[in-house]
C-alpha atoms as a PDB file:
ATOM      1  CA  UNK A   1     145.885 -17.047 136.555  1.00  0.00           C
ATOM      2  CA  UNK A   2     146.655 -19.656 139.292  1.00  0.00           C
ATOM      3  CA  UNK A   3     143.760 -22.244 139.754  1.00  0.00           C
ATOM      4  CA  UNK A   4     142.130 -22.642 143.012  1.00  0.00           C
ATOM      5  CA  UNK A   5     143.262 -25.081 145.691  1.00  0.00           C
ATOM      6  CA  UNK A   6     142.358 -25.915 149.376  1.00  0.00           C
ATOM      7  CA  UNK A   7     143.641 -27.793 151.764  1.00  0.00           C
ATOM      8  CA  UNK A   8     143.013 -31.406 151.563  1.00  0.00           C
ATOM      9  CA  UNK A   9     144.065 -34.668 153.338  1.00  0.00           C
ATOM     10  CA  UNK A  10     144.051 -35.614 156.915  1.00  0.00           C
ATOM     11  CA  UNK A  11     146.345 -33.109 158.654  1.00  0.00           C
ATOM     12  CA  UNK A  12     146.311 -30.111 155.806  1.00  0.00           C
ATOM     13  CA  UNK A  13     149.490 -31.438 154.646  1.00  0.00           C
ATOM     14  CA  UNK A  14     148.193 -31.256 150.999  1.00  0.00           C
ATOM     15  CA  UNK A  15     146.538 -28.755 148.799  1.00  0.00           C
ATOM     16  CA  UNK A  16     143.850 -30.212 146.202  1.00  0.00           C
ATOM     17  CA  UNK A  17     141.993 -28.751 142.932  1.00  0.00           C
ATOM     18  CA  UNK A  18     138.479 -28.807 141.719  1.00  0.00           C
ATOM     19  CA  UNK A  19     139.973 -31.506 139.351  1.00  0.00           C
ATOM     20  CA  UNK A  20     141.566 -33.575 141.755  1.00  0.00           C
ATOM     21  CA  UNK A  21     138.539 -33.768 144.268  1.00  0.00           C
ATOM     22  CA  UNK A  22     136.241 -34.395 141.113  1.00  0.00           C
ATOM     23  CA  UNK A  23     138.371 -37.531 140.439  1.00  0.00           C
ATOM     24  CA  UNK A  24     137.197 -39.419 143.558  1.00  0.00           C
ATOM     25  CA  UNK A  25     134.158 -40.152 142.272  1.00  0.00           C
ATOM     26  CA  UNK A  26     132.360 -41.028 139.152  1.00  0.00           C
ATOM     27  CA  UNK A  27     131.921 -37.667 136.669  1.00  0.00           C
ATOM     28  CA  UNK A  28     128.037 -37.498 136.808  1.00  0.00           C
ATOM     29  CA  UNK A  29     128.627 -35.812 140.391  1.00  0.00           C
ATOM     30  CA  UNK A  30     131.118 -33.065 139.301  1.00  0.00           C
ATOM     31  CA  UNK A  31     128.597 -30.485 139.409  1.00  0.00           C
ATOM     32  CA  UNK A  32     128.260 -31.402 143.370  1.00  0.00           C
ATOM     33  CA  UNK A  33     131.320 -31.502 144.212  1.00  0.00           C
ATOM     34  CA  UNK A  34     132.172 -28.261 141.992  1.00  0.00           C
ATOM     35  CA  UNK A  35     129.553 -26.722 144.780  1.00  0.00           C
ATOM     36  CA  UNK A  36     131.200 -28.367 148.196  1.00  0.00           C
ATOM     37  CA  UNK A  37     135.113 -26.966 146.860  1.00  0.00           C
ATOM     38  CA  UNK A  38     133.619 -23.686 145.995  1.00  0.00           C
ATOM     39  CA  UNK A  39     132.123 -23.727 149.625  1.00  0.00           C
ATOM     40  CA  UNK A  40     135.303 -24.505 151.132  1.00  0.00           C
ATOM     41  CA  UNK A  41     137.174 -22.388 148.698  1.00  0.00           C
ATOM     42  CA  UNK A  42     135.443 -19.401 149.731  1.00  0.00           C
ATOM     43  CA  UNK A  43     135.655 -20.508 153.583  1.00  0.00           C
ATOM     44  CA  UNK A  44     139.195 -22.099 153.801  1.00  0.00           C
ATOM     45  CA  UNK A  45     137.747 -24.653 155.378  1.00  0.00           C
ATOM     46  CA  UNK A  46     140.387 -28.246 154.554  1.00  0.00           C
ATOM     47  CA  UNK A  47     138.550 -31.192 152.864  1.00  0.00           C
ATOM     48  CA  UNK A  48     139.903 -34.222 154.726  1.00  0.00           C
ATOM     49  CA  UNK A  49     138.171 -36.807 151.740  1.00  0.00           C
ATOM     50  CA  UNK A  50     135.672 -37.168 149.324  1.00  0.00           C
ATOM     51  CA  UNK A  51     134.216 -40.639 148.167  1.00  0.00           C
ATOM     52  CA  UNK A  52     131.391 -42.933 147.602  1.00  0.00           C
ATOM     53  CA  UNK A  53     129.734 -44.651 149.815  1.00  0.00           C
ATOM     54  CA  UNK A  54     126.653 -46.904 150.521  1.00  0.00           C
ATOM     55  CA  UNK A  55     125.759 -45.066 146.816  1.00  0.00           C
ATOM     56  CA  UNK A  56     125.955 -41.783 147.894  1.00  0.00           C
ATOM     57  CA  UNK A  57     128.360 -38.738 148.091  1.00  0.00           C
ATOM     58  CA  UNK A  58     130.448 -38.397 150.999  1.00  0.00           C
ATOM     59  CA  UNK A  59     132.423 -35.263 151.747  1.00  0.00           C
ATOM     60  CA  UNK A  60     134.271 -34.874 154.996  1.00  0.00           C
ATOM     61  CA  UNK A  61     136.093 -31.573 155.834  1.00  0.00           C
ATOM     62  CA  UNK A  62     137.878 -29.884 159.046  1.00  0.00           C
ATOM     63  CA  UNK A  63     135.776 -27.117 161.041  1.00  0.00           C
ATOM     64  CA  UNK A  64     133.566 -24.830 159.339  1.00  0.00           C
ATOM     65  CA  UNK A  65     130.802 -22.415 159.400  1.00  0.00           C
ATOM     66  CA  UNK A  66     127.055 -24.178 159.516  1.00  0.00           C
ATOM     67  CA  UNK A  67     127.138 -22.685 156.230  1.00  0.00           C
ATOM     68  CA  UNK A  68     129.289 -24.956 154.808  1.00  0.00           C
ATOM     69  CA  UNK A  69     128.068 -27.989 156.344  1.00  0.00           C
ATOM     70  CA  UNK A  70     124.548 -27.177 154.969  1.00  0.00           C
ATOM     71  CA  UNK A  71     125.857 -26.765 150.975  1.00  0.00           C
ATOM     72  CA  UNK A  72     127.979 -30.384 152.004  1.00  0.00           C
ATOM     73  CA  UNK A  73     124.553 -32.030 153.755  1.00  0.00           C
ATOM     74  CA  UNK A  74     122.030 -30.949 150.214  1.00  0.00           C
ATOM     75  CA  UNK A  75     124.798 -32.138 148.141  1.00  0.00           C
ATOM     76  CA  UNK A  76     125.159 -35.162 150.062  1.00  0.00           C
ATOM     77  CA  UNK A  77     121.185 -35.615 149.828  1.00  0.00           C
ATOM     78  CA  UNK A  78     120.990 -34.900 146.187  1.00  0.00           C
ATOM     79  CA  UNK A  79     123.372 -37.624 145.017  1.00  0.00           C
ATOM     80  CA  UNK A  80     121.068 -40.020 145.546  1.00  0.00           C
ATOM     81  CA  UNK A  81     118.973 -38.512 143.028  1.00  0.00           C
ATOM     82  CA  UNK A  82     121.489 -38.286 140.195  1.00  0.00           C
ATOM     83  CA  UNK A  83     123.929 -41.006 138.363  1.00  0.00           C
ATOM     84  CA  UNK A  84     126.975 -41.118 139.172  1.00  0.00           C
ATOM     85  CA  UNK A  85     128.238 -41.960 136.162  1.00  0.00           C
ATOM     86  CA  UNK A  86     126.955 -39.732 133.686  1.00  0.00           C
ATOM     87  CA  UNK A  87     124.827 -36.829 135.945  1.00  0.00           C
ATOM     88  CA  UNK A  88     121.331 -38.238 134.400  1.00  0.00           C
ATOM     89  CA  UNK A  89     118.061 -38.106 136.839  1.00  0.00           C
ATOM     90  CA  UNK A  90     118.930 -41.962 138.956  1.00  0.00           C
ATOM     91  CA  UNK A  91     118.077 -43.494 141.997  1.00  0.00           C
ATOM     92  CA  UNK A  92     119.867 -45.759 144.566  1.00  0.00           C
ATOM     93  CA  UNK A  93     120.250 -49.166 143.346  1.00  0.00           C
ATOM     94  CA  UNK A  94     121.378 -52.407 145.002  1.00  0.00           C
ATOM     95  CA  UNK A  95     122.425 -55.693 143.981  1.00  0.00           C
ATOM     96  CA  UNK A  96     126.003 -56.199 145.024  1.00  0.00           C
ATOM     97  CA  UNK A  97     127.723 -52.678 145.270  1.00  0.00           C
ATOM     98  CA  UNK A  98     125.057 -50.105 146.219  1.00  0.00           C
ATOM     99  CA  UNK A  99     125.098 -47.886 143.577  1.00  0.00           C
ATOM    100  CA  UNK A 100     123.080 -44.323 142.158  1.00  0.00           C
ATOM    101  CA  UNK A 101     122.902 -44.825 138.466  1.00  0.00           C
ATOM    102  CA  UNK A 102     120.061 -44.058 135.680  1.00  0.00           C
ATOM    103  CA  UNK A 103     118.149 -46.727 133.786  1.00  0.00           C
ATOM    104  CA  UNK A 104     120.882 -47.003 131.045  1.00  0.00           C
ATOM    105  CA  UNK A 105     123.575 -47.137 133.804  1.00  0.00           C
ATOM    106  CA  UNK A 106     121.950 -49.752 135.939  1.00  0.00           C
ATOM    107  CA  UNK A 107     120.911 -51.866 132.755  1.00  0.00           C
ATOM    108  CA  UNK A 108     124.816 -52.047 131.813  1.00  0.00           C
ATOM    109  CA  UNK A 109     125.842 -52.819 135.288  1.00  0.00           C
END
C-alpha cells in the first residue's frame, strides 16, 4: 500500500507525507496537522508550508473549498491550547521566543 502524499511547496513542484509535514513543527501538534493533510488529502488541495509562528500553528495551502479552510482555521485556534512539544493541555507563553508549551515544558525552557 502506497502512503498518502499531496502536493506541497510553493508552485506544486513537490509531493509531501503526513510524516514530512508533521516534521515542521514540534510533535505535540501531530494530531493537528494529521487533521489539516487529511483535509487536503481528501480535497487535493497543495499545502504551500506549515510552521510555527508567534506560538501558534500556521498552515498555508493553494485554493480550496471553505471546508478546508475551516478544519485549517480550528486547528490553527486550538494550538494555542496544546504544547507543542509533547501534545499536553498549554497555553501561549512569552519571554523571548513566543512559545505554546505546558507547565513542565515552560519550566525547562
Amino acid at each position: 500500500m502506497s502512503e498518502k502524499t499531496v502536493k506541497y511547496g510553493y508552485y506544486e513542484k513537490h509531493t509531501g507525507t503526513l510524516d514530512d509535514l508533521q516534521q515542521c513543527v514540534g510533535p505535540g501538534w501531530k494530531d493537528l496537522i494529521e487533521t489539516c493533510f487529511n483535509a487536503c488529502f481528501e480535497h487535493d488541495v497543495c499545502v504551500s508550508q506549515v510552521k510555527e509562528k508567534y506560538g501558534g500553528l500556521r498552515f498555508y495551502v493553494g485554493g480550496a473549498p471553505r471546508e478546508v479552510f475551516d478544519i485549517i482555521d480550528e486547528c490553527e485556534r486550538l494550538s494555542y491550547t496544546i504544547c507543542e512539544v509533547c501534545g499536553k493541555p498549554g497555553r501561549l507563553r512569552e519571554g523571548g521566543w513566543l512559545r505554546t508549551l505546558c507547565d513542565e515544558h515552560a519550566a525547562t525552557r
